[in-house]
Each structure stands twice: as C-alpha cells, then as structure tokens.
N, C-alpha and C. Protein backbone atom coordinates (compact mmCIF):
# COMPACT_ATOMS: atom_id res chain seq x y z
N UNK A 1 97.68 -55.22 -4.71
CA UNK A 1 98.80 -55.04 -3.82
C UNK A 1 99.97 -55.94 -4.16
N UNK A 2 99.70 -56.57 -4.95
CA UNK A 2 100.84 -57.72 -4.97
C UNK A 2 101.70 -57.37 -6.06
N UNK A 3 101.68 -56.43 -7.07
CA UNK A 3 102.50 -55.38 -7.50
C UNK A 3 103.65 -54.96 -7.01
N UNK A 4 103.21 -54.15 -5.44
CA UNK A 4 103.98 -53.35 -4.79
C UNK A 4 104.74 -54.49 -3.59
N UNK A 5 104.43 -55.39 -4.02
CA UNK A 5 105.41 -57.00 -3.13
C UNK A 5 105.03 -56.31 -1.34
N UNK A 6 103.93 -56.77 -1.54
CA UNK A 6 103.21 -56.64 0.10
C UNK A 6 102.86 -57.49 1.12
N UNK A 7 103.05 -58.58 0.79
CA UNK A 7 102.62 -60.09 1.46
C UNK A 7 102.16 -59.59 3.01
N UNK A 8 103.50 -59.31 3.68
CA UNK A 8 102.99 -59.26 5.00
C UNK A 8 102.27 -57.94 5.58
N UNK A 9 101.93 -57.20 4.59
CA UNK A 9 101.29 -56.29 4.77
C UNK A 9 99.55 -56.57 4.35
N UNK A 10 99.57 -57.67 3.50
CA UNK A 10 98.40 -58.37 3.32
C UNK A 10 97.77 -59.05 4.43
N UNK A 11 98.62 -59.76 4.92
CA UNK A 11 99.00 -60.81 6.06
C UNK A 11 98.38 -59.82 7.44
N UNK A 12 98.72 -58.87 7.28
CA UNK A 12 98.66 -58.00 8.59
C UNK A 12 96.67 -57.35 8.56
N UNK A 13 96.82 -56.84 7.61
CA UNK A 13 95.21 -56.93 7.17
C UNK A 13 94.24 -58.04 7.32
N UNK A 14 94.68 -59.09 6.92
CA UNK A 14 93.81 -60.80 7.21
C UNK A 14 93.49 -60.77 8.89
N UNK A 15 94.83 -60.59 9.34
CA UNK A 15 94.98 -61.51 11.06
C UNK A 15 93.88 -59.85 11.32
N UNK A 16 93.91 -58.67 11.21
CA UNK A 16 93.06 -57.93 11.69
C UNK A 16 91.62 -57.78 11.55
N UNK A 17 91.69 -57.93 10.47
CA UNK A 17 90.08 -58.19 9.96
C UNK A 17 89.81 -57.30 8.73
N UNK A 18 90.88 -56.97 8.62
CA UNK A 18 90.44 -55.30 7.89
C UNK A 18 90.08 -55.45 6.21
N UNK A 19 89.86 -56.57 5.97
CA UNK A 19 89.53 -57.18 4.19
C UNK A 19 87.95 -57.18 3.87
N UNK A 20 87.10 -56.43 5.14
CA UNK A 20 85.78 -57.34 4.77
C UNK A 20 85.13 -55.52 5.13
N UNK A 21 85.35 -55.22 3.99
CA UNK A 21 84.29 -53.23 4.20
C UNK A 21 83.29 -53.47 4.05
N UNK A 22 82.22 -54.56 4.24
CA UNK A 22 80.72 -54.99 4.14
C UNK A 22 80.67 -54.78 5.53
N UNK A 23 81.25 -55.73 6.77
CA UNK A 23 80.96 -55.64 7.98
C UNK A 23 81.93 -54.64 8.83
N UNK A 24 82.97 -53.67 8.40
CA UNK A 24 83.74 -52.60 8.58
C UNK A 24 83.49 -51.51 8.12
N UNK A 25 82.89 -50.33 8.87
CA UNK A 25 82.78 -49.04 8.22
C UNK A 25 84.00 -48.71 7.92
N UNK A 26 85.10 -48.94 8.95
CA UNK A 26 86.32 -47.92 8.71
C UNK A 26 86.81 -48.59 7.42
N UNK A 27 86.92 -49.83 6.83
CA UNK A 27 87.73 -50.59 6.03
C UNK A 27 87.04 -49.80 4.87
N UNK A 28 85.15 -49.96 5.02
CA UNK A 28 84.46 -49.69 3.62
C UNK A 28 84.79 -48.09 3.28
N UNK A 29 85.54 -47.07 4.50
CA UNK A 29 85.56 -45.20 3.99
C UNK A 29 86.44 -45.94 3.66
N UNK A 30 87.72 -46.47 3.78
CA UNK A 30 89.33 -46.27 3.37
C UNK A 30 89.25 -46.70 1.54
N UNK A 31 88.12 -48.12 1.63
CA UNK A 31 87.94 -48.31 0.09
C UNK A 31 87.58 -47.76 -0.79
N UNK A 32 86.44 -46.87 -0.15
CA UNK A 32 85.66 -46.38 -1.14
C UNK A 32 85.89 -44.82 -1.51
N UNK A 33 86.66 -44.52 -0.40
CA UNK A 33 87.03 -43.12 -0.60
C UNK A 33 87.78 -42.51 -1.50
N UNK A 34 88.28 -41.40 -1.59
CA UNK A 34 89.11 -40.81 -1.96
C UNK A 34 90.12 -40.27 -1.85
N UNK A 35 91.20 -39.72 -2.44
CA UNK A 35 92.73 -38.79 -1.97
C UNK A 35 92.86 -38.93 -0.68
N UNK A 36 93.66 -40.41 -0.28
CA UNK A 36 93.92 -40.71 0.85
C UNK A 36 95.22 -40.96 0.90
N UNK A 37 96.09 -40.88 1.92
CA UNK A 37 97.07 -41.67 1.98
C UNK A 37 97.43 -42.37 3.02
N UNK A 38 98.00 -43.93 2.92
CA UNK A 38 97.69 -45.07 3.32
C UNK A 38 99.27 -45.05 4.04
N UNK A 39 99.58 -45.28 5.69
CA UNK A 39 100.81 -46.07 5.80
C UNK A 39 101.10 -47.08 6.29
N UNK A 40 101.17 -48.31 5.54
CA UNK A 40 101.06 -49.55 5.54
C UNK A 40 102.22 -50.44 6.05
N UNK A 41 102.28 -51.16 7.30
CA UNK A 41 103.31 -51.86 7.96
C UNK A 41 103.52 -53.27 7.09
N UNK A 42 104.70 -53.00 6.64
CA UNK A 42 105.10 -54.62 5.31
C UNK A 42 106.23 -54.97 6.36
N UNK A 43 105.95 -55.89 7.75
CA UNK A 43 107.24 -56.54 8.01
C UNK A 43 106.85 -57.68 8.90
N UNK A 44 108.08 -57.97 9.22
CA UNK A 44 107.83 -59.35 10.41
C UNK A 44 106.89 -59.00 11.74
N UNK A 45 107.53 -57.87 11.89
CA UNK A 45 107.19 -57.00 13.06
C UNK A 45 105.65 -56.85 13.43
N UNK A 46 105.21 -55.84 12.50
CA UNK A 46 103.47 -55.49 12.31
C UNK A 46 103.04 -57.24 12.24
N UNK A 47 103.31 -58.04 11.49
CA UNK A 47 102.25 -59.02 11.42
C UNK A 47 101.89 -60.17 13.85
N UNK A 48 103.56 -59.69 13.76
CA UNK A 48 103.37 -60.14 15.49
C UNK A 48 103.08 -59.43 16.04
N UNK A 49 102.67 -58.20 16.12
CA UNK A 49 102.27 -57.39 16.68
C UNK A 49 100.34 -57.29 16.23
N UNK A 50 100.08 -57.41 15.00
CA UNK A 50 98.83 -57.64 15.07
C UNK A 50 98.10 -59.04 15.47
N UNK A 51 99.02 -60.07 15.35
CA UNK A 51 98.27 -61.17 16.18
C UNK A 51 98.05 -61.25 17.34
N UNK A 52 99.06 -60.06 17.91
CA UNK A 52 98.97 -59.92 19.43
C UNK A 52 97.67 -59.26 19.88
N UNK A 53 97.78 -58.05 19.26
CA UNK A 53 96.46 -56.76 19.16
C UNK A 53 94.96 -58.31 19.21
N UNK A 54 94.97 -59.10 18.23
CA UNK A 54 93.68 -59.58 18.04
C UNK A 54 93.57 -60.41 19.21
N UNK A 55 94.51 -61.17 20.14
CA UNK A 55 94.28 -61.67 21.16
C UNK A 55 93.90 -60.74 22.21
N UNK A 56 94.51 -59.56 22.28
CA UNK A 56 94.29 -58.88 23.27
C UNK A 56 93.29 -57.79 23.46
N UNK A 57 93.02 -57.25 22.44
CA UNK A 57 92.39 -55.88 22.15
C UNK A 57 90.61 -55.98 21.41
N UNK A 58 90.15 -55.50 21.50
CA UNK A 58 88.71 -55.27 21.22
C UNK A 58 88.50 -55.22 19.94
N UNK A 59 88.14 -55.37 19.06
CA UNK A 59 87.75 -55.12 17.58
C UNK A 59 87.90 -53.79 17.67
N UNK A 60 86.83 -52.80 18.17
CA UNK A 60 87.08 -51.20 18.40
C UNK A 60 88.49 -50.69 18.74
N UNK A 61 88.85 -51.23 19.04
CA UNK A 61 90.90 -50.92 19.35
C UNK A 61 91.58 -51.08 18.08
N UNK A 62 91.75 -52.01 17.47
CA UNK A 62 91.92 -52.89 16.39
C UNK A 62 91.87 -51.58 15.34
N UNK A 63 90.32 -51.51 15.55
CA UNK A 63 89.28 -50.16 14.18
C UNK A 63 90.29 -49.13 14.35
N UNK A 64 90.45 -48.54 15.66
CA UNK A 64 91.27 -47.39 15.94
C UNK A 64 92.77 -47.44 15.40
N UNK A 65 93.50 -48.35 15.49
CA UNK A 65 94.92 -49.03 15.16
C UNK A 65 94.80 -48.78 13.55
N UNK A 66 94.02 -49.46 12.69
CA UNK A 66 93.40 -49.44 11.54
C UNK A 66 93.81 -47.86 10.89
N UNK A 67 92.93 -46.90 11.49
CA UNK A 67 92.27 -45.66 10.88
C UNK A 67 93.25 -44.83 11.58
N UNK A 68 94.28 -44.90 12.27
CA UNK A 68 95.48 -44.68 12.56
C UNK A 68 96.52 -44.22 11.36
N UNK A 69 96.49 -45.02 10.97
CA UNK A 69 97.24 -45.71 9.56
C UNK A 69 96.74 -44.99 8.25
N UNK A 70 95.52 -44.17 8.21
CA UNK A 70 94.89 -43.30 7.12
C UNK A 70 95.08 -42.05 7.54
N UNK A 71 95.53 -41.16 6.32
CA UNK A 71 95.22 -39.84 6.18
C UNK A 71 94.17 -39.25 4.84
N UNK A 72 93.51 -38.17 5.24
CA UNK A 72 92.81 -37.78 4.69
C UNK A 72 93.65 -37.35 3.55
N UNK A 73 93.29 -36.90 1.88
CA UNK A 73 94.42 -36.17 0.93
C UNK A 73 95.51 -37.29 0.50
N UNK A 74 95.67 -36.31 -0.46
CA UNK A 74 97.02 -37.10 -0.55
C UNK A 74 98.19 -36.45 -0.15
N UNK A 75 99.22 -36.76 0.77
CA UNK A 75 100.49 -36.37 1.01
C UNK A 75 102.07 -37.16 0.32
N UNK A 76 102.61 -36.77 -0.31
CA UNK A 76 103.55 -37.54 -0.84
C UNK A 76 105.21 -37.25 -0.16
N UNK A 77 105.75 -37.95 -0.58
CA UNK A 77 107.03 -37.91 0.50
C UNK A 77 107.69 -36.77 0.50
N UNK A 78 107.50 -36.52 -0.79
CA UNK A 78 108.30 -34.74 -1.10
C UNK A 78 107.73 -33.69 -0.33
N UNK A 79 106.53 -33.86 -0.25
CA UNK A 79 106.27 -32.87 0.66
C UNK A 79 105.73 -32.73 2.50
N UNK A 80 106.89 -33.90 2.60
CA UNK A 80 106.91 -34.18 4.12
C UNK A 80 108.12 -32.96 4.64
N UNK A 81 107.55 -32.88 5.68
CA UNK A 81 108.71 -31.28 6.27
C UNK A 81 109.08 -32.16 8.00
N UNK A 82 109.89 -32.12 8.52
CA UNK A 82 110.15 -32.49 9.74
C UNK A 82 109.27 -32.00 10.51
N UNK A 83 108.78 -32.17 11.73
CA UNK A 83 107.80 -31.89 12.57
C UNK A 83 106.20 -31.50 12.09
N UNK A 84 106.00 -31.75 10.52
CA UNK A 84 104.73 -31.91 9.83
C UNK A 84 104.05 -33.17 10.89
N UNK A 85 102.73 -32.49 11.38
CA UNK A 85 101.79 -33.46 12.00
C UNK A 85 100.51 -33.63 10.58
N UNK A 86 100.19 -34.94 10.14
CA UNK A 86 99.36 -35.40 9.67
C UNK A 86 97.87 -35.92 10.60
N UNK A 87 96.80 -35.22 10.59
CA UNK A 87 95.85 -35.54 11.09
C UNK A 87 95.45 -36.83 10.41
N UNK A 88 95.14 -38.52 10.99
CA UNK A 88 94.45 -39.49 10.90
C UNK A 88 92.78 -39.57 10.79
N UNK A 89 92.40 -40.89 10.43
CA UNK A 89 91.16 -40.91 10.39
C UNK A 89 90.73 -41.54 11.95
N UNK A 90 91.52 -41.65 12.41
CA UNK A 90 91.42 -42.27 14.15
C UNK A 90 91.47 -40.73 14.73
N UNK A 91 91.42 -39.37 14.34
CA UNK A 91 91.52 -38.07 15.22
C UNK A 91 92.66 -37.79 15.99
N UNK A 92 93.91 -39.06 15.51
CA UNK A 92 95.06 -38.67 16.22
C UNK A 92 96.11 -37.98 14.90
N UNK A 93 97.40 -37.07 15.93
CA UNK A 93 97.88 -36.84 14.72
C UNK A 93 99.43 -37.95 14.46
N UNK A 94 99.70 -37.60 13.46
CA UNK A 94 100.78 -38.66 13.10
C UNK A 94 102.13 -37.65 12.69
N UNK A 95 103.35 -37.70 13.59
CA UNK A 95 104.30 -36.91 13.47
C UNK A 95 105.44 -37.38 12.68
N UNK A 96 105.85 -36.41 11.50
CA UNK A 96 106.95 -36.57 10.57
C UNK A 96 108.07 -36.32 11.15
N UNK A 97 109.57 -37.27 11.13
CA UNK A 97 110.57 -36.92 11.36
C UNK A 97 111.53 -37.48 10.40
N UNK A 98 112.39 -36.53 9.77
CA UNK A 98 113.43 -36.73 8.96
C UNK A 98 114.28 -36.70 9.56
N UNK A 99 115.45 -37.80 9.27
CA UNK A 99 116.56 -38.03 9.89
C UNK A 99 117.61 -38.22 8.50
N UNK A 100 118.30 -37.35 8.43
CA UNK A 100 119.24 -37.44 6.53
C UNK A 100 118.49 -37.76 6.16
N UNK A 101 118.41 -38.72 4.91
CA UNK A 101 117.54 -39.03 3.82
C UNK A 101 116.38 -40.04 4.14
N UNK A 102 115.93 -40.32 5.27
CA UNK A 102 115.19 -41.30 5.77
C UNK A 102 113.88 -40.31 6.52
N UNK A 103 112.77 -40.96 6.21
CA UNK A 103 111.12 -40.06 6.35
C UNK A 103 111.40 -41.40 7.49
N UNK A 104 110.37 -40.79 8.66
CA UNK A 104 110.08 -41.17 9.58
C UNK A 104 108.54 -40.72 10.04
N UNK A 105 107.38 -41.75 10.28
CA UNK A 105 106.17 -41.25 10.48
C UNK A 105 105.82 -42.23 11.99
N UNK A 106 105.57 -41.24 13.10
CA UNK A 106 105.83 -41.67 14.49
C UNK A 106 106.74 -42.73 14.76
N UNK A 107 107.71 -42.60 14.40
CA UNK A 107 108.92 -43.30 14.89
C UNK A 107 109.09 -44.97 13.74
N UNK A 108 108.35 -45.07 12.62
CA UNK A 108 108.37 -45.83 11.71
C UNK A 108 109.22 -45.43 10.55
N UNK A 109 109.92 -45.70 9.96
CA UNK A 109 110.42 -46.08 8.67
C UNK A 109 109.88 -45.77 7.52
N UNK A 110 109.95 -45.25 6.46
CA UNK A 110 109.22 -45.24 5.55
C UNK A 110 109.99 -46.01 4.46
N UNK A 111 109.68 -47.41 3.84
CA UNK A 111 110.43 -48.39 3.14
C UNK A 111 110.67 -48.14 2.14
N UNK A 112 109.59 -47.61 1.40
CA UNK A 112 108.55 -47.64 0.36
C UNK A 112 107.94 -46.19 0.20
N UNK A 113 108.06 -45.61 -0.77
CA UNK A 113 107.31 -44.53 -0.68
C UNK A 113 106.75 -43.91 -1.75
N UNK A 114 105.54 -43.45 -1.46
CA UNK A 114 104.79 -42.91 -3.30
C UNK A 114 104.20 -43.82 -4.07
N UNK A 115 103.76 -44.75 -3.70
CA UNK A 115 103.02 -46.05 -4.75
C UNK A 115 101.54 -45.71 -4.63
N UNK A 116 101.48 -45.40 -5.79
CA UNK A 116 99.96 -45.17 -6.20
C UNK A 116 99.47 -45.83 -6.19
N UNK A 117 98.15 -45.79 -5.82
CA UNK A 117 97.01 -47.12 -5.57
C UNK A 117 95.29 -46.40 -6.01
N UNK A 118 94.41 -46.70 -6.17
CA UNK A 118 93.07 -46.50 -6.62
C UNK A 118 92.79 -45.70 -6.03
N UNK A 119 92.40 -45.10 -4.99
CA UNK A 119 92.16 -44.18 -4.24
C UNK A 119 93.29 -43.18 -3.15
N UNK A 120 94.84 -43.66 -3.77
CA UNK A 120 95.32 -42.15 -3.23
C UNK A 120 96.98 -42.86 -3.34
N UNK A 121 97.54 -42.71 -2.35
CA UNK A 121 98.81 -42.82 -2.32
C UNK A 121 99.34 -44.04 -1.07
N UNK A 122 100.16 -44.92 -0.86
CA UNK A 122 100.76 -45.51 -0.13
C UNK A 122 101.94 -45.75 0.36
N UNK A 123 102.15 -45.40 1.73
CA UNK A 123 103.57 -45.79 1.54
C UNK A 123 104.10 -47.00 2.70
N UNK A 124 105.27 -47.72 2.65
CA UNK A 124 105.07 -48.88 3.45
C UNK A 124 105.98 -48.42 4.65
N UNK A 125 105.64 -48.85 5.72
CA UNK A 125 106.33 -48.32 6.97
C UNK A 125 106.47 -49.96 7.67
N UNK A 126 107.98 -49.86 8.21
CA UNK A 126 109.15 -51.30 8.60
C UNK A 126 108.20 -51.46 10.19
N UNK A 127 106.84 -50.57 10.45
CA UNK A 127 106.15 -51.51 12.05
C UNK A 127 105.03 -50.99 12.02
C-alpha cells in the first residue's frame, strides 16, 4: 500500500483492527479472495471517525463498517453509471453518484481511482 501513498488509510485499518485475517474472517475473505473491489477512506476524517467507531461500537459493528467498504468483482471507475447500486460484502448496497467529472460512492469522493492491488481493484474515498 505504500506505493499508492496510503498512510492514513493504513492508519484507519490499525485503529480498527482490520490487519490481523488470522483472528478476522471478514479481513481473512477480503485477503484471500478474489476480483474485489476495495473503497478505501485515505483522510483525516476516516481515521477520527474510526477511533471514534472503536470507542463506541462493538467489534461486530466495526466488521460490518469494514465489509461495507468491499465489493464483490471488479468494478472500475469507467464503468460506474449514476444511480449504479453496488452490492457490499456487509449485504448493503452502495450508491454511485456522478456529479461532472467527480464519482461519488454514498456520498464519498472518489480521490483515487483504479489502483490495482493483488486481489482486485481499489479506489480511495476522502471519508
């Protein structure tokens, strides 16, 4: 990850727990899987917002928040369409909105987009 200049998107993974797929099923499908695509919060924002989540929220909340953030396949930015819903690995869906030249995935940012990674695609979202 440190390629794609991710620090606080690293950072955001640590304070959650999400580095250890030995004692995480959801962490060990996202690793071990396949044609996924990943949308990954790289900002000030996500990292206070997940220290908050770990004071407040359940590990199982946390998991859900986590697998939120995964899609099954790979989807790449080109073929995002406005009101495209992406089904998650949390069973929720995740809604595309284009605004001019800016991808929007539930009301996030897309910073970063299309960085290939070992098992599928990533893109970085500003929360």
């Amino acid at each position: 990850m440190s390629d794609l200049n991710l620090p606080l998107f690293a950072t955001v993974l640590n304070i959650g727990g999400f580095v250890d797929q030995d004692s995480n099923p959801t962490v060990k499908k996202a690793v071990t899987g396949s044609d996924m695509t990943f949308f990954g919060p790289n900002s000030k924002e996500a990292i206070d917002t997940m220290t908050l989540l770990v004071k407040t929220n359940t590990f199982e909340q946390q998991e859900t928040l986590f697998a939120y953030h995964i899609v099954p396949g790979i989807v790449y930015s080109t073929s995002m369409k406005d009101g495209m819903k992406l089904p998650t690995f949390a069973g929720k869906n995740l809604t595309v909105s284009i605004i001019g030249d800016d991808i929007y995935i539930d009301g996030a940012k897309i910073m970063a987009s299309d960085n290939l990674i070992a098992n599928g695609v990533l893109h970085t979202i500003d929360k």
